[in-house]
N, C-alpha and C. Protein backbone atom coordinates (compact mmCIF):
# COMPACT_ATOMS: atom_id res chain seq x y z
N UNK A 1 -53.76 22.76 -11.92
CA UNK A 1 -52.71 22.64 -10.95
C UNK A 1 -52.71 23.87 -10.05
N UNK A 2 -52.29 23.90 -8.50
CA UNK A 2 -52.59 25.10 -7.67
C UNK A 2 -51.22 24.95 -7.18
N UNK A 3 -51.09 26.11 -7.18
CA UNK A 3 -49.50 26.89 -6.52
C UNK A 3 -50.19 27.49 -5.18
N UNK A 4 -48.66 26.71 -4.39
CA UNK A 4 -48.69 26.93 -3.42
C UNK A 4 -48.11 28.67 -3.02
N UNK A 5 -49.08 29.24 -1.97
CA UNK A 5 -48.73 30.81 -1.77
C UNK A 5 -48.11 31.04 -0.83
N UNK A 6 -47.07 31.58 -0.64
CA UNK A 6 -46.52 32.16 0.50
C UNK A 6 -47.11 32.68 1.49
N UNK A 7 -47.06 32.58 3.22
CA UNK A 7 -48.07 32.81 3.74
C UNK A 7 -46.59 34.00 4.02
N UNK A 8 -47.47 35.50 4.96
CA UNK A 8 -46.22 36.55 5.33
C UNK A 8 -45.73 36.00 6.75
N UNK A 9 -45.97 35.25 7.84
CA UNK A 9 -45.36 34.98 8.41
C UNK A 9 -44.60 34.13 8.14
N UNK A 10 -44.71 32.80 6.90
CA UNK A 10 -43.68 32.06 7.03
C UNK A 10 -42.58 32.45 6.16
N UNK A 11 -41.07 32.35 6.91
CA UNK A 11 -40.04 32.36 6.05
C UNK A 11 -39.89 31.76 4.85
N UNK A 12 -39.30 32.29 3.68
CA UNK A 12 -38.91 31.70 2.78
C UNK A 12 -37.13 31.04 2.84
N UNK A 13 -37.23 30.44 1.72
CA UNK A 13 -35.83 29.87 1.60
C UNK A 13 -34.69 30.39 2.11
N UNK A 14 -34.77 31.99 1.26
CA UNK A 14 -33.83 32.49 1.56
C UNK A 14 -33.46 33.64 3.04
N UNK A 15 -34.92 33.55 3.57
CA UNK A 15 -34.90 33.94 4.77
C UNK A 15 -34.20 33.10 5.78
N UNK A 16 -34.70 32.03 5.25
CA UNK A 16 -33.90 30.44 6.33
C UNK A 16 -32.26 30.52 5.97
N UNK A 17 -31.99 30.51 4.90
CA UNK A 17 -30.44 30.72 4.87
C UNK A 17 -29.76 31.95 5.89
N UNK A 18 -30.05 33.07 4.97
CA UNK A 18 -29.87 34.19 6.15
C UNK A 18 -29.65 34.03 7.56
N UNK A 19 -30.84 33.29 8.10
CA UNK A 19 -30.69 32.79 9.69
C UNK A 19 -29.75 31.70 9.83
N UNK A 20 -29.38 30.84 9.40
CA UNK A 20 -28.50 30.02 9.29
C UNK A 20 -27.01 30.87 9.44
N UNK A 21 -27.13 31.86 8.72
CA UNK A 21 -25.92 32.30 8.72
C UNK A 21 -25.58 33.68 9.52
N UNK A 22 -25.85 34.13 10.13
CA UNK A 22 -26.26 35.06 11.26
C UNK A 22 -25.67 34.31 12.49
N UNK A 23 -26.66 33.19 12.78
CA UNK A 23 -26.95 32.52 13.81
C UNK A 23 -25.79 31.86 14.00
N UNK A 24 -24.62 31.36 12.93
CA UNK A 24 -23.40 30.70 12.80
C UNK A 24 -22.55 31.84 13.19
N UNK A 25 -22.25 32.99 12.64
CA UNK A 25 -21.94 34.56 13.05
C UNK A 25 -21.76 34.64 14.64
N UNK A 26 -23.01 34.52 15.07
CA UNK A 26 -23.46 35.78 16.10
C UNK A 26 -22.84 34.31 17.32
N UNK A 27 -23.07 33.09 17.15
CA UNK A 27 -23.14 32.43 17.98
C UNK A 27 -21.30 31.64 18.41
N UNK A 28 -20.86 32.02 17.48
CA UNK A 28 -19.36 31.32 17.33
C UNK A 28 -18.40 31.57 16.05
N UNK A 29 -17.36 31.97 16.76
CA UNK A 29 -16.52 32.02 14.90
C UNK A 29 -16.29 31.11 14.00
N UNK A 30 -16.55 31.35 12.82
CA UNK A 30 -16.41 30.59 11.74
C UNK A 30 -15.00 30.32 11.10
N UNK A 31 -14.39 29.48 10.81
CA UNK A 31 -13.25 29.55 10.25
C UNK A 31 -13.12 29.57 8.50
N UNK A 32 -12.55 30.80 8.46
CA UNK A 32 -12.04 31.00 7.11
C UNK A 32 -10.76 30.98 6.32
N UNK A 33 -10.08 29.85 6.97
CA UNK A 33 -9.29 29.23 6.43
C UNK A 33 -9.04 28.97 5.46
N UNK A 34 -8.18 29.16 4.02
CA UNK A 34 -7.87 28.90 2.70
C UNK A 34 -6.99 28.09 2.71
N UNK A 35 -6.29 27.06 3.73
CA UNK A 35 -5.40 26.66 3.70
C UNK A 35 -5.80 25.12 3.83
N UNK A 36 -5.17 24.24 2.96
CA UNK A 36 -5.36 22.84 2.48
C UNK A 36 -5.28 21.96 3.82
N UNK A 37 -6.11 20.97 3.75
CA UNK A 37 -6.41 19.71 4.92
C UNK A 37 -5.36 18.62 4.64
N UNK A 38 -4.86 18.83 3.57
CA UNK A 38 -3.18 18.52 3.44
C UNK A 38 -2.43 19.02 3.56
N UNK A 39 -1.40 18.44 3.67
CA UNK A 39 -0.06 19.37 4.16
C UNK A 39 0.63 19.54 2.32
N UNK A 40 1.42 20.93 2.43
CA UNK A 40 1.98 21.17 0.92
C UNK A 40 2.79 20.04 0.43
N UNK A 41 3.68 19.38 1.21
CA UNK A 41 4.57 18.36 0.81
C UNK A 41 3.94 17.11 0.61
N UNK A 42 2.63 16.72 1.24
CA UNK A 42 2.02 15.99 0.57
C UNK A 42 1.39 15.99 -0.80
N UNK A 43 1.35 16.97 -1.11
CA UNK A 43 0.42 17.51 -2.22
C UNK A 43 1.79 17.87 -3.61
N UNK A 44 2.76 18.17 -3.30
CA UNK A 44 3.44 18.10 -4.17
C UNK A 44 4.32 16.52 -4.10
N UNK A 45 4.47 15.58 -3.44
CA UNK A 45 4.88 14.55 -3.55
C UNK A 45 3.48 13.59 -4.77
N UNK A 46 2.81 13.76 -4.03
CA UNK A 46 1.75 13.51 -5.18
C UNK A 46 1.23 13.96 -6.26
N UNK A 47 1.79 15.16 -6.70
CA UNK A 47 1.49 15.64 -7.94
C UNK A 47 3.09 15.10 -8.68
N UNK A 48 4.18 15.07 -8.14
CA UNK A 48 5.30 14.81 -8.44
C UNK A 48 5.41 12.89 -9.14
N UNK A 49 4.66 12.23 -8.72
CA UNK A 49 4.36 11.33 -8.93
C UNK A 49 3.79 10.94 -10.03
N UNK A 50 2.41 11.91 -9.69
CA UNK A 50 1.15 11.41 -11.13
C UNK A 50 2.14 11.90 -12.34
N UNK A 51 3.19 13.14 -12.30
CA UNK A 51 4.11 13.54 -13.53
C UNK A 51 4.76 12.51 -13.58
N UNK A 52 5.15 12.16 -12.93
CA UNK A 52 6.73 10.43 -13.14
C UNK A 52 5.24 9.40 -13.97
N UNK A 53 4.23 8.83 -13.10
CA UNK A 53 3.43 7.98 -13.93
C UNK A 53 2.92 8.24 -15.35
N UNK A 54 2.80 9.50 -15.35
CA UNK A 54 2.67 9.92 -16.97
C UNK A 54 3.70 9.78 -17.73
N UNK A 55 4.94 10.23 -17.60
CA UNK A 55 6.20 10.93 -18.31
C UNK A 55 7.19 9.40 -18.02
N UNK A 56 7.47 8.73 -17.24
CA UNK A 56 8.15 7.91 -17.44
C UNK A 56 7.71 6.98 -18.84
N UNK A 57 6.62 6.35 -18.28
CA UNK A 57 6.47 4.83 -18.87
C UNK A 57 6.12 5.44 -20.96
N UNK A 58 5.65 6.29 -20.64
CA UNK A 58 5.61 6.86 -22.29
C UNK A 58 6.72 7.42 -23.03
N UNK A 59 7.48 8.06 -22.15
CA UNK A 59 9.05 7.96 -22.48
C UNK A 59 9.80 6.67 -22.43
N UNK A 60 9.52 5.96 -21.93
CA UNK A 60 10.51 4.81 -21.75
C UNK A 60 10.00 3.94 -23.15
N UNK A 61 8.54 4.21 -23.31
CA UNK A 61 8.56 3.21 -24.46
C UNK A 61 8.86 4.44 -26.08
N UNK A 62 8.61 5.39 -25.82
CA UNK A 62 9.36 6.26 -27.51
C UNK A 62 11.00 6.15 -27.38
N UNK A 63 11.37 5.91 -26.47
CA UNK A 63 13.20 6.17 -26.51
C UNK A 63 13.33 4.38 -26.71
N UNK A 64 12.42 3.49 -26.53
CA UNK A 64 13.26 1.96 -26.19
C UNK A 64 12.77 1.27 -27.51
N UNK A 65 11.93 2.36 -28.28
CA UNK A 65 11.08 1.26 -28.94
C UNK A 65 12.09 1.29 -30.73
N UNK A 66 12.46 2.27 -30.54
CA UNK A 66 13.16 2.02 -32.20
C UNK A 66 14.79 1.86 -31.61
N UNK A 67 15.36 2.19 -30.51
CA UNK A 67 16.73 2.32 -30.27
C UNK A 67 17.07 1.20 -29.82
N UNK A 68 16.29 0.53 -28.58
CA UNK A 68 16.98 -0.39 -28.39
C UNK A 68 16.17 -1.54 -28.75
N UNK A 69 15.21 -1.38 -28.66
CA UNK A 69 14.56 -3.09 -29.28
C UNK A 69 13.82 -3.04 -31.35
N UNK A 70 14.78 -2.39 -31.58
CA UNK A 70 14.34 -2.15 -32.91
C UNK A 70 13.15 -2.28 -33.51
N UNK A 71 12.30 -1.88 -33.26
CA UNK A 71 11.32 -1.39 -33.44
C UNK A 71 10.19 -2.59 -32.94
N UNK A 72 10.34 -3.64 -32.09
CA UNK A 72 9.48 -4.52 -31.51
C UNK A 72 8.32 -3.87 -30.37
N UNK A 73 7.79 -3.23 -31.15
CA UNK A 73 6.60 -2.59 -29.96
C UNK A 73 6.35 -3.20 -28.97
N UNK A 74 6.01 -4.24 -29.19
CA UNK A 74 5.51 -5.56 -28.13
C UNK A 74 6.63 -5.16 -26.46
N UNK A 75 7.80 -5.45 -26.83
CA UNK A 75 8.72 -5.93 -25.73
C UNK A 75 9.22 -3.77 -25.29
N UNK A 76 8.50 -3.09 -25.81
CA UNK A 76 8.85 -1.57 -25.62
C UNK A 76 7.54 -1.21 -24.54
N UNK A 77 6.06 -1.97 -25.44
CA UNK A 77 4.89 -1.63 -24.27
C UNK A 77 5.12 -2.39 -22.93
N UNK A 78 5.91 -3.40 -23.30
CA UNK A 78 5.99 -4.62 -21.55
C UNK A 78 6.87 -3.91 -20.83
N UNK A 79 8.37 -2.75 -21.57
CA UNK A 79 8.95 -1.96 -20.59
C UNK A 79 8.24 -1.04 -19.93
N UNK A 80 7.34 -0.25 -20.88
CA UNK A 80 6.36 0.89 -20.27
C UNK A 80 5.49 0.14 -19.10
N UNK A 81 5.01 -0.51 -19.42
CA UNK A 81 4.19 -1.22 -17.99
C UNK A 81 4.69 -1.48 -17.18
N UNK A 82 6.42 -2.04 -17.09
CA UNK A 82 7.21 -2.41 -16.08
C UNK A 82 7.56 -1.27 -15.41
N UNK A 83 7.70 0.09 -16.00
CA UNK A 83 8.64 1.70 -15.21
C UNK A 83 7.04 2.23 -14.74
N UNK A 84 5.71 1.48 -15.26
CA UNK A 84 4.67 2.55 -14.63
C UNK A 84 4.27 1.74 -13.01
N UNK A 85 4.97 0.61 -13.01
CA UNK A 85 4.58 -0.29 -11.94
C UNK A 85 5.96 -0.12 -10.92
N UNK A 86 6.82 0.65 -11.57
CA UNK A 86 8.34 1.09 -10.54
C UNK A 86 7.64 2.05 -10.25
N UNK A 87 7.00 2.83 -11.23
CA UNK A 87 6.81 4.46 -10.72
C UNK A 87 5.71 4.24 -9.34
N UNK A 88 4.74 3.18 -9.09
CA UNK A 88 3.73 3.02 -8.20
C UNK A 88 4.20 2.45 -7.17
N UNK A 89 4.98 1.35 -7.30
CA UNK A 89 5.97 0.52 -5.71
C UNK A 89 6.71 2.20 -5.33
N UNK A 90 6.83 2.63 -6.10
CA UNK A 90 7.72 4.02 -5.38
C UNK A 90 6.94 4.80 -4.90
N UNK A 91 6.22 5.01 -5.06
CA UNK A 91 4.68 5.99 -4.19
C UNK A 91 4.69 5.27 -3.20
N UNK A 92 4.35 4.05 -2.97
CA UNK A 92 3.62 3.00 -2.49
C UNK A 92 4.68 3.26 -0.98
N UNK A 93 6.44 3.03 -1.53
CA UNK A 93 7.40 2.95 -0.44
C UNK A 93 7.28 4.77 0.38
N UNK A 94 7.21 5.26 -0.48
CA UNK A 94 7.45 6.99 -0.27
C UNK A 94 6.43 7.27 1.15
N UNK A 95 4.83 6.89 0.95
CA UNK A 95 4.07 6.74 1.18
C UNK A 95 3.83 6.23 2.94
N UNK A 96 4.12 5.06 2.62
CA UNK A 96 4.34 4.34 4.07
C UNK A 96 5.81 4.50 4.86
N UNK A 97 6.89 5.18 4.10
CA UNK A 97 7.44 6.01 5.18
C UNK A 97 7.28 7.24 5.33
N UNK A 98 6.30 7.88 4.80
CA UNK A 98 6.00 9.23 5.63
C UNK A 98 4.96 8.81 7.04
N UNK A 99 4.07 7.52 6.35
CA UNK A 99 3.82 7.14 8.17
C UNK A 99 4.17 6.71 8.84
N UNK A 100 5.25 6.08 8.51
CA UNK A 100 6.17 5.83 9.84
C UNK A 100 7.14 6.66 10.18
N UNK A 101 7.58 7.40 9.63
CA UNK A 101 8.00 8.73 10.41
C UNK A 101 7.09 9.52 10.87
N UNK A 102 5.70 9.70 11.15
CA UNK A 102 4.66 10.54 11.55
C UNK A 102 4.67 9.88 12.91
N UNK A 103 4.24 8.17 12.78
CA UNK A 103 4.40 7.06 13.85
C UNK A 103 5.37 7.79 15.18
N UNK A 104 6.49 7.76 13.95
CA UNK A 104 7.90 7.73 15.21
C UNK A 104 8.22 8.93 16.31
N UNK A 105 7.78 10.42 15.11
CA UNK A 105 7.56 11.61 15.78
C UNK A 105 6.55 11.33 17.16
N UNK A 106 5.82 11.04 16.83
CA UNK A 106 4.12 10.84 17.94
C UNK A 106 4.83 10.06 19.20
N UNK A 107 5.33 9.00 18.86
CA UNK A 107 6.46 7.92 20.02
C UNK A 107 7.58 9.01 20.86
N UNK A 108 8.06 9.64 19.93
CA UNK A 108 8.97 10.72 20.21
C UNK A 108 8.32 11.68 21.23
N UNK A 109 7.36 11.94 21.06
CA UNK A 109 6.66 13.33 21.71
C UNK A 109 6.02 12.50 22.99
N UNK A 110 5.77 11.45 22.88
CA UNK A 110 4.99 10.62 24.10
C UNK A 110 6.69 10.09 25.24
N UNK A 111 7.43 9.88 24.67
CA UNK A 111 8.53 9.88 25.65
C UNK A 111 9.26 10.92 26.27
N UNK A 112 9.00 12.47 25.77
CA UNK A 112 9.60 13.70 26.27
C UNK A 112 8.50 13.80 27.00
N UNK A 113 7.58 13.38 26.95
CA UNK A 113 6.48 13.88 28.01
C UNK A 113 6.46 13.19 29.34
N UNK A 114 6.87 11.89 29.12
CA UNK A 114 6.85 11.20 30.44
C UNK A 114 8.14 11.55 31.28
């Protein structure tokens, strides 16, 4: 088997990176931004959520399953499925009115302009 040799004029890998990044440098600023392509309130409405989809429907069935349906697992797992499918229509509503209030703002800003 023959290995291939580096010739000295041609760049290597990491010569090519280097220029890549110079050339990004020298030619235009780069943005170094740490700040999320979401907005925070999106990001905690949705983490606020995935906690309700966890924590409800598994609570709803340890508190329903010996107290109120005496110990019928059956009709305690059909509540848990029913509060994890409230907990998702509620995202679902939450959801599509933050775009229609985004909608309405945008309508808003197009009529102060005219």
């Amino acid at each position: 088997m023959a290995t291939r040799r580096i010739i000295s004029t041609e760049k290597t890998i990491l010569d090519k990176d280097d220029d890549d990044v110079s050339a990004g440098v020298a030619g235009q600023q780069q943005s170094n931004s740490t700040a999320p392509a979401v907005p925070i309130d999106v990001i905690i409405k949705l983490l606020a959520f995935t906690f309700g989809m966890v924590v409800i429907p598994i609570g709803s069935y340890f508190l329903t399953v010996n107290t109120i349906f005496r110990g019928n697992s059956t009709y305690a797992g059909a509540l848990a499925a029913i509060m994890a499918n409230v907990v998702l229509v509620g995202y679902v509503v939450v959801a599509m009115n933050e775009d229609q209030s985004e909608q309405l703002e945008a309508k808003r800003k197009g009529s102060k302009k005219d």
